[in-house]
Protein backbone atom coordinates (compact mmCIF):
# COMPACT_ATOMS: atom_id res chain seq x y z
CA UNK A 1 100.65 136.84 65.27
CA UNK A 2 99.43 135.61 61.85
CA UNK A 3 99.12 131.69 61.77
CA UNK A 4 100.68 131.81 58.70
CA UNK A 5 104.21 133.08 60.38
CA UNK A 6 104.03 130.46 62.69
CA UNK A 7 106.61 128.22 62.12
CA UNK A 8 105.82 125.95 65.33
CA UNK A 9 102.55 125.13 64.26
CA UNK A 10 103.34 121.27 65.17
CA UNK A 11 103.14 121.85 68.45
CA UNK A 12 105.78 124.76 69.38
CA UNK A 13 108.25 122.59 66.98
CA UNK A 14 111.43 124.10 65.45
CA UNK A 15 113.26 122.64 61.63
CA UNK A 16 113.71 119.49 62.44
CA UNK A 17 109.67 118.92 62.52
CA UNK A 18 109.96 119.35 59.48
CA UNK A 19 112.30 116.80 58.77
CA UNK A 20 110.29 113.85 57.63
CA UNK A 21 109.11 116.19 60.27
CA UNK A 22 111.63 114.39 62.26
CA UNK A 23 112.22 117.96 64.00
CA UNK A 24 115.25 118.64 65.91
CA UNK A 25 116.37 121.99 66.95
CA UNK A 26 118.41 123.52 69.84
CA UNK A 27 119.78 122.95 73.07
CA UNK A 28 120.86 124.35 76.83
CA UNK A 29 123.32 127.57 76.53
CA UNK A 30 125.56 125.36 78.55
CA UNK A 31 125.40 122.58 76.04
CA UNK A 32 129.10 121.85 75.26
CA UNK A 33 130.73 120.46 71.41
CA UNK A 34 130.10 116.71 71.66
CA UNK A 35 133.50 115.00 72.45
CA UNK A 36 134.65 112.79 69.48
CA UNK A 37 134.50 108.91 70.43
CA UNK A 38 135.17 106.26 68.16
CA UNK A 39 136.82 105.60 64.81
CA UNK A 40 135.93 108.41 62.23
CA UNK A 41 135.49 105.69 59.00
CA UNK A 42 137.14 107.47 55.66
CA UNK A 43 134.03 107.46 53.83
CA UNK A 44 132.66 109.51 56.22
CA UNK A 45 135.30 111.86 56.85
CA UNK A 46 135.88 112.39 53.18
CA UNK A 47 131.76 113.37 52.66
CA UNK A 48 131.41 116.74 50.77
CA UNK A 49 128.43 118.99 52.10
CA UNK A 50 126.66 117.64 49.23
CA UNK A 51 127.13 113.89 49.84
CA UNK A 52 125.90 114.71 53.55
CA UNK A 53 122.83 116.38 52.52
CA UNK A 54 121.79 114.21 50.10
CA UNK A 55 122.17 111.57 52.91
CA UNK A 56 120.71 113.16 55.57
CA UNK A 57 117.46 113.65 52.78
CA UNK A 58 117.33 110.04 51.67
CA UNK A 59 117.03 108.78 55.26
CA UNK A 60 114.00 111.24 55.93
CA UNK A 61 112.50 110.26 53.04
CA UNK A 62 112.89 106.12 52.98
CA UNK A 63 112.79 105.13 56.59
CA UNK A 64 109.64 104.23 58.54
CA UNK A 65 109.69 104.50 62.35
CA UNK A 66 108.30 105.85 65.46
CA UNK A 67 109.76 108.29 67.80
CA UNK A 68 109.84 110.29 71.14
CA UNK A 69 111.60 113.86 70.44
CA UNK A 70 112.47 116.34 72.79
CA UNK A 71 113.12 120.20 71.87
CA UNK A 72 114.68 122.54 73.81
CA UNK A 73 116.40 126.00 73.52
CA UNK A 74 118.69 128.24 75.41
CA UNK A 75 116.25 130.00 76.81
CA UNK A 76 115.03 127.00 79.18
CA UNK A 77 111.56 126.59 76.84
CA UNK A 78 111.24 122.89 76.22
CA UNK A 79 108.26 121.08 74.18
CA UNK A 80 108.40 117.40 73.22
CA UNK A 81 106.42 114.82 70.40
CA UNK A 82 105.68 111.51 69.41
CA UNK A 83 106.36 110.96 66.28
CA UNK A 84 104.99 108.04 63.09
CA UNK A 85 106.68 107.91 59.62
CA UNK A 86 105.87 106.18 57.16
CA UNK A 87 106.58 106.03 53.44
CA UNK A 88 105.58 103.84 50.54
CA UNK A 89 107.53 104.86 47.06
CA UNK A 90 107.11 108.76 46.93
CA UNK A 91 104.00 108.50 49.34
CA UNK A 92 105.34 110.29 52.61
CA UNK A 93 102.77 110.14 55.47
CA UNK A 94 103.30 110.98 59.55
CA UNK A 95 101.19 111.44 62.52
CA UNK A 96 102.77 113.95 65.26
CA UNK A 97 101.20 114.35 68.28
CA UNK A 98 102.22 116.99 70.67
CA UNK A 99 102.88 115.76 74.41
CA UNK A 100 103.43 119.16 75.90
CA UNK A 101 101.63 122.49 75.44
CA UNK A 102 97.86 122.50 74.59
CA UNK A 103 96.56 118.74 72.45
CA UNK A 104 97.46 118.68 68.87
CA UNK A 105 97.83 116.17 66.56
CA UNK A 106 98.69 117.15 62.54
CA UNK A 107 98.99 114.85 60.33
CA UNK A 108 100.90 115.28 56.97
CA UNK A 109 100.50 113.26 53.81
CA UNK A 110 103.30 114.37 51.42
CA UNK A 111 102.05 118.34 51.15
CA UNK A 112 99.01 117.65 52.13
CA UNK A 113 98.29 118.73 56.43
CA UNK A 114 95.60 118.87 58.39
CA UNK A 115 96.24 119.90 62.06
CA UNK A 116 93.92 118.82 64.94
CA UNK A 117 93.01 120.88 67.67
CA UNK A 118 90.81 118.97 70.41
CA UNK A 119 90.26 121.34 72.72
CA UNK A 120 88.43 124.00 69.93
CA UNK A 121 87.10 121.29 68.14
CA UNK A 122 88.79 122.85 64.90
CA UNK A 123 90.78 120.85 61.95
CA UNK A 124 92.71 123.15 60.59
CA UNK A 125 93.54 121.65 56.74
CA UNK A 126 96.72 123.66 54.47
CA UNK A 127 99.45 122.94 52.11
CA UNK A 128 102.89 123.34 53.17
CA UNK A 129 105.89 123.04 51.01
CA UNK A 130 108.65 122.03 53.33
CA UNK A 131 110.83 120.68 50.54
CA UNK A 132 112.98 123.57 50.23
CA UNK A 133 113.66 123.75 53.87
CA UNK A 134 116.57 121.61 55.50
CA UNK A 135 116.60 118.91 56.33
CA UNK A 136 113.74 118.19 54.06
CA UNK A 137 116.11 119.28 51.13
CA UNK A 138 115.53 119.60 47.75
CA UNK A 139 115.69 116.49 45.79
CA UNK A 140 118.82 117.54 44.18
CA UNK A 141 121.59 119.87 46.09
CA UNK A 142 122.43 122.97 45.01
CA UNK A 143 125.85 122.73 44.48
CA UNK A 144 126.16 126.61 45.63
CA UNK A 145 125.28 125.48 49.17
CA UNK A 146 129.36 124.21 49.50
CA UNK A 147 130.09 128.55 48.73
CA UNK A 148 128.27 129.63 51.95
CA UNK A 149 128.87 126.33 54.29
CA UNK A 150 131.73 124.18 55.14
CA UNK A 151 131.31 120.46 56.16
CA UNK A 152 133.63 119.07 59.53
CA UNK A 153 133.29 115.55 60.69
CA UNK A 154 133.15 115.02 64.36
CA UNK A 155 133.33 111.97 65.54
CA UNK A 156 130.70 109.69 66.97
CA UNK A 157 128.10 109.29 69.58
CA UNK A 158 125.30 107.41 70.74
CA UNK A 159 121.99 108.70 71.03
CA UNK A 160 118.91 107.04 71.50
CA UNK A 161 120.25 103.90 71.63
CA UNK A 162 121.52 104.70 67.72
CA UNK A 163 125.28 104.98 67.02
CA UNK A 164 125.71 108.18 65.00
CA UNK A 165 128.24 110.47 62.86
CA UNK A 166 128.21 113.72 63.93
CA UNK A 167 128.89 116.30 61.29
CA UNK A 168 129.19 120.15 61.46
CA UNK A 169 127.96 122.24 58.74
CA UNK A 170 129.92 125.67 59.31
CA UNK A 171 128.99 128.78 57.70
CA UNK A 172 131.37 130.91 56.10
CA UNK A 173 129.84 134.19 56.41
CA UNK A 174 127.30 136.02 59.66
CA UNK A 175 124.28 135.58 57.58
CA UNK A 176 123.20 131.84 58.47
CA UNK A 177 123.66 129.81 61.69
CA UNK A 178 125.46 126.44 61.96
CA UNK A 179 123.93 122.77 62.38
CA UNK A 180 125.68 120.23 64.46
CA UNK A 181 124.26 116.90 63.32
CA UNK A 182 123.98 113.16 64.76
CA UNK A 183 123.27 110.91 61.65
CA UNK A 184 122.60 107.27 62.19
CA UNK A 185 125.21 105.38 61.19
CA UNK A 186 123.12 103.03 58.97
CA UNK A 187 120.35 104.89 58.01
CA UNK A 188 122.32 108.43 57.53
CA UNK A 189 119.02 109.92 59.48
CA UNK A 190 119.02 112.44 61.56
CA UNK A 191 118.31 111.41 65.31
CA UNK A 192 119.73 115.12 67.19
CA UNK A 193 120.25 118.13 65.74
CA UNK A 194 121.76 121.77 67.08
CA UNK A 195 121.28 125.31 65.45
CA UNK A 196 124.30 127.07 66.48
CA UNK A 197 124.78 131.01 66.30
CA UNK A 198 127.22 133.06 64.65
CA UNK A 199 129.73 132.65 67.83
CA UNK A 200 129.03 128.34 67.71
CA UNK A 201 126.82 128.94 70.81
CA UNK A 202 123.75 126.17 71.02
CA UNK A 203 120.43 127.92 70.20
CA UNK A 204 118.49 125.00 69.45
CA UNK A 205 118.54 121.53 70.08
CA UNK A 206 115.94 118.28 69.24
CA UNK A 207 116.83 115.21 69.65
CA UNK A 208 114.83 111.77 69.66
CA UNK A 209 114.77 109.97 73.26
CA UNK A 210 113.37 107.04 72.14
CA UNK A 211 113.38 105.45 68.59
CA UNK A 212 112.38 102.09 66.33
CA UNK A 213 113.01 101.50 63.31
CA UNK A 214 110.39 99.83 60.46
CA UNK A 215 107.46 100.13 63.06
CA UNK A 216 104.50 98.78 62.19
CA UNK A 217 102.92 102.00 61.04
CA UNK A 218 100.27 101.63 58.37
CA UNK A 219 99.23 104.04 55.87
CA UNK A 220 95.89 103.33 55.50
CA UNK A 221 95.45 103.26 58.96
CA UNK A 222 96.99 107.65 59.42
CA UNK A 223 94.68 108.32 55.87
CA UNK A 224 92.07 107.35 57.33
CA UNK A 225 92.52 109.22 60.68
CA UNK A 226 93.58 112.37 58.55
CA UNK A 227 90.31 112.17 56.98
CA UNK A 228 88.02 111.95 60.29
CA UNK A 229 86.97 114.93 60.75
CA UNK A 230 83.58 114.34 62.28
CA UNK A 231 82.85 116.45 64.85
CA UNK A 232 85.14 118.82 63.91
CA UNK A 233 85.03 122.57 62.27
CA UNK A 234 87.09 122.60 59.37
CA UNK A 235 88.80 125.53 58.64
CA UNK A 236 90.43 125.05 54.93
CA UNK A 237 93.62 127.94 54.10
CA UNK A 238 92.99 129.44 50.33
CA UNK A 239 96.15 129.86 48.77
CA UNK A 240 97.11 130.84 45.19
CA UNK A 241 100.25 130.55 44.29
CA UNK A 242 101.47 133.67 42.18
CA UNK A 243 104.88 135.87 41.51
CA UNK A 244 106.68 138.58 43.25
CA UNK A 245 106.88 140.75 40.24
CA UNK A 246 102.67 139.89 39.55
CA UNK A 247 102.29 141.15 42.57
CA UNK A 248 104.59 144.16 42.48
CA UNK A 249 107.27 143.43 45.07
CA UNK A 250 110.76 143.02 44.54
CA UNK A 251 114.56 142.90 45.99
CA UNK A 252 117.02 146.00 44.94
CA UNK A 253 119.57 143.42 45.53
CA UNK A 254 119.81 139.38 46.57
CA UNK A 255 120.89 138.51 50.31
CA UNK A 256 123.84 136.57 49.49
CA UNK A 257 123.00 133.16 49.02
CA UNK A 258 119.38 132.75 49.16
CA UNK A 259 117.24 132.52 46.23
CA UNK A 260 113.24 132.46 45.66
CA UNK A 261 111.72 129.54 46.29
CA UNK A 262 107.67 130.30 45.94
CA UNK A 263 105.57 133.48 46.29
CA UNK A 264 101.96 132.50 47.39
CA UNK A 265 98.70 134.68 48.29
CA UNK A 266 97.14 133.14 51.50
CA UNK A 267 93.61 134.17 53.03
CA UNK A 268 93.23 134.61 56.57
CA UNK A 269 90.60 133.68 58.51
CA UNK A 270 88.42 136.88 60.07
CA UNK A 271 91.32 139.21 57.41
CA UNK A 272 89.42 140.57 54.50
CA UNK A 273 93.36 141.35 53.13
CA UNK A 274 94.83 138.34 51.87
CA UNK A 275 98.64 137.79 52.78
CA UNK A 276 101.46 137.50 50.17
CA UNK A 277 104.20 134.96 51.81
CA UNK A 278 107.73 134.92 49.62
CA UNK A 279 109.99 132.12 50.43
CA UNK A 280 113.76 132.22 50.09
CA UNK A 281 115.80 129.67 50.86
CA UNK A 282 120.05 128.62 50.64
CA UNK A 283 119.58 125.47 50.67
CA UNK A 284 119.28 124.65 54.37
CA UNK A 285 118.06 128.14 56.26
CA UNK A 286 114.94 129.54 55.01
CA UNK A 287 113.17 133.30 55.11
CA UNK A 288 109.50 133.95 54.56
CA UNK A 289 108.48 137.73 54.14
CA UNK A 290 104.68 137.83 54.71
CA UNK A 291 103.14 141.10 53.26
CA UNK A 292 99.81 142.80 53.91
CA UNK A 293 97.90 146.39 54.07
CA UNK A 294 99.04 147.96 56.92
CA UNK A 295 96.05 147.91 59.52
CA UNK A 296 96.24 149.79 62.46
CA UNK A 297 94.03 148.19 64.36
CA UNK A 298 95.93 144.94 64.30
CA UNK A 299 99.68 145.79 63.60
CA UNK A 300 101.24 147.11 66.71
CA UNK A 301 104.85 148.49 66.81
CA UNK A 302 107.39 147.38 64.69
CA UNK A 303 109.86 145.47 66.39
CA UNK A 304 112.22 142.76 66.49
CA UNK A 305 112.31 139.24 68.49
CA UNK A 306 113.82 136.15 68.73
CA UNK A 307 112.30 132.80 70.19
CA UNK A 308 115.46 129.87 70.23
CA UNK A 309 116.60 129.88 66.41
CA UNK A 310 113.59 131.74 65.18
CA UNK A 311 114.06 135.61 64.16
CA UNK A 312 111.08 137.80 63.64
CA UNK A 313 111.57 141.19 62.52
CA UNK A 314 107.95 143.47 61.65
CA UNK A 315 108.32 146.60 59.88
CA UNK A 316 105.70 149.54 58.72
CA UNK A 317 106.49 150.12 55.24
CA UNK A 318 105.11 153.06 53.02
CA UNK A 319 104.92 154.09 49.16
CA UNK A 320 102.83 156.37 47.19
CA UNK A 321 99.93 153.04 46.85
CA UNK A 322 99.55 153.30 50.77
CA UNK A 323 101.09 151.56 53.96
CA UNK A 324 102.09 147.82 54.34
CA UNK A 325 102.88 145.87 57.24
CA UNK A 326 105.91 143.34 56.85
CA UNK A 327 106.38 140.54 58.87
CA UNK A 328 110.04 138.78 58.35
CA UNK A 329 110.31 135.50 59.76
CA UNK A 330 113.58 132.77 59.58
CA UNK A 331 115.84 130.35 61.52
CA UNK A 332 118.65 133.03 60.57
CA UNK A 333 120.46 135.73 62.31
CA UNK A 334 118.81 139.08 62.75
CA UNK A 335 121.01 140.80 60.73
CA UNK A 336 119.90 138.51 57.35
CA UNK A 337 116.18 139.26 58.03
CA UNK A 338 117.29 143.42 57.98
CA UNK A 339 119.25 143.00 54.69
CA UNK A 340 115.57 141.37 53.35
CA UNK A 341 113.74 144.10 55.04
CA UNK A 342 115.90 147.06 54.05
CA UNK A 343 116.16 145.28 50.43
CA UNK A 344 112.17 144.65 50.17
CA UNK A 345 110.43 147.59 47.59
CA UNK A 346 107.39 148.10 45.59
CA UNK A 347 107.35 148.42 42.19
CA UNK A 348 103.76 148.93 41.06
């Protein structure tokens, strides 16, 4: 698959990487509703979906700490992370390192990531805009988000030592998944995390194991290891950003709640076709259609899978320019990625 559709590149990590990268995502099939325990306070119970999500963003975005995280899905595949944050004003920077799988360590500073892979000797340096994608929200909440989800306090828990809220954001229609959240009570950030299916079956679950709070993580100190590459072959990702329409792609009609976020054109390493990636996103799930001239020596069948929360539908697509090869990939059900598919046209 195209490095550009992975969306575990830190280390086989789901969404909730990507929160502060604090990533959280999915748990056992047999994984049960958390049993409430504790006073509910009325502040929190009377939280909109709003309120919550602007929480939930503050925290990731104005706490330092360290972490151990743990991800796991229903499927019995399990990865887990160490985690530094640190921020300084609207300077974001974090170090995670993967403890499972192959060595990796990326390193983000605000958009700014350069992954490091030991083992290949390769730094791997892109920009990634995860501020569309929850829980690294936007910095102001759509207030359409409250047409497609509902919000439903329940209760408290402990977790990692942390007393939390937990809060369920419900959808109201099959075309996103759920979110069971544990906030910190203090804090509001988010320590475990579930993506639920359309039925309120587990998926995905990450949760931290082991947390502090205001570590003593220095900024200069991850800058400078972002910038060691020494001994290392850098591989740098081209990307121009550009427009749908510029490019001659279009929807015949908008998947209900999701709007377009960014269209960029990415090069590909050893691809002499550059990729066009168009990112949708409701406010908390996200899409990314990836387009490219379809090539028969490395597009196989089309076909559809699903890895945890992660959907990936491919799809051989044809007009009177030539063949194209589309590759649909989201933390949504199946049936959402076929309504972009089927919806997906050229105009040009």
């Amino acid at each position: 698959m195209n490095p550009w559709f992975d969306r575990r590149a830190l280390g086989a990590l789901p969404a909730l990487a990507l929160f502060a990268w604090t990533a959280l995502a999915g748990a056992p099939a047999s994984a049960q509703a958390p049993s409430p325990s504790g006073a509910v306070t009325a502040r929190a119970a009377e939280r909109s979906v709003a309120d919550w999500l602007v929480r939930l963003h503050d925290a990731s975005r104005r706490r330092s700490y360290t972490g151990t995280f743990v991800v796991s899905s229903a499927s019995g595949a399990m990865s887990s992370a160490r985690i530094w944050h640190v921020c300084d004003g609207e300077q974001q920077m974090e170090r995670v390192e993967a403890l499972s799988g192959p060595p990796r360590t990326t390193i983000r500073r605000n958009d700014q990531v350069v992954t490091f892979l030991p083992e290949a000797k390769v730094a791997r340096i892109e920009k990634q805009e995860s501020s569309a994608l929850f829980p690294n929200l936007l910095d102001s909440v759509d207030p359409a988000i409250a047409e497609f989800y509902g919000v439903r306090q329940q209760g408290s828990d402990r977790v990692a030592g942390f007393d939390t809220d937990i809060v369920l954001l419900q959808p109201k229609d099959p075309l996103r998944f759920g979110y069971r959240i544990w906030s910190e009570k203090k804090t509001g950030l988010v320590v475990k995390l579930q993506t639920l299916d359309t039925e309120g079956r587990v998926l995905e679950q990450a949760a931290f194991s082991e947390l502090q709070f205001e570590a003593p993580v220095r900024m200069d100190k991850l800058a400078q290891m972002m910038g060691n590459t020494e001994g290392y072959r850098v591989e740098k990702a081209e990307q121009v950003r550009t427009t749908p329409a510029a490019e001659g792609w279009a929807l015949k009609a908008p998947v209900p709640g999701f709007k377009s976020m960014s269209c960029w054109r990415r090069a590909t390493a050893g691809v002499t076709e550059s990729v066009l990636q168009w990112v949708f996103s409701d406010g908390l799930a996200s899409v990314s259609l990836f387009v490219e001239p379809y090539d028969r020596q490395r597009h196989g069948q089309e076909a559809a899978l699903a890895m945890g929360a992660t959907h990936t539908l491919t799809r051989r697509m044809s007009d009177k320019g030539g063949d194209w090869w589309l590759t649909a990939v989201g933390e949504v059900p199946a049936a959402t990625l076929k309504a972009f598919a089927q919806g997906l046209e050229r105009r040009k």
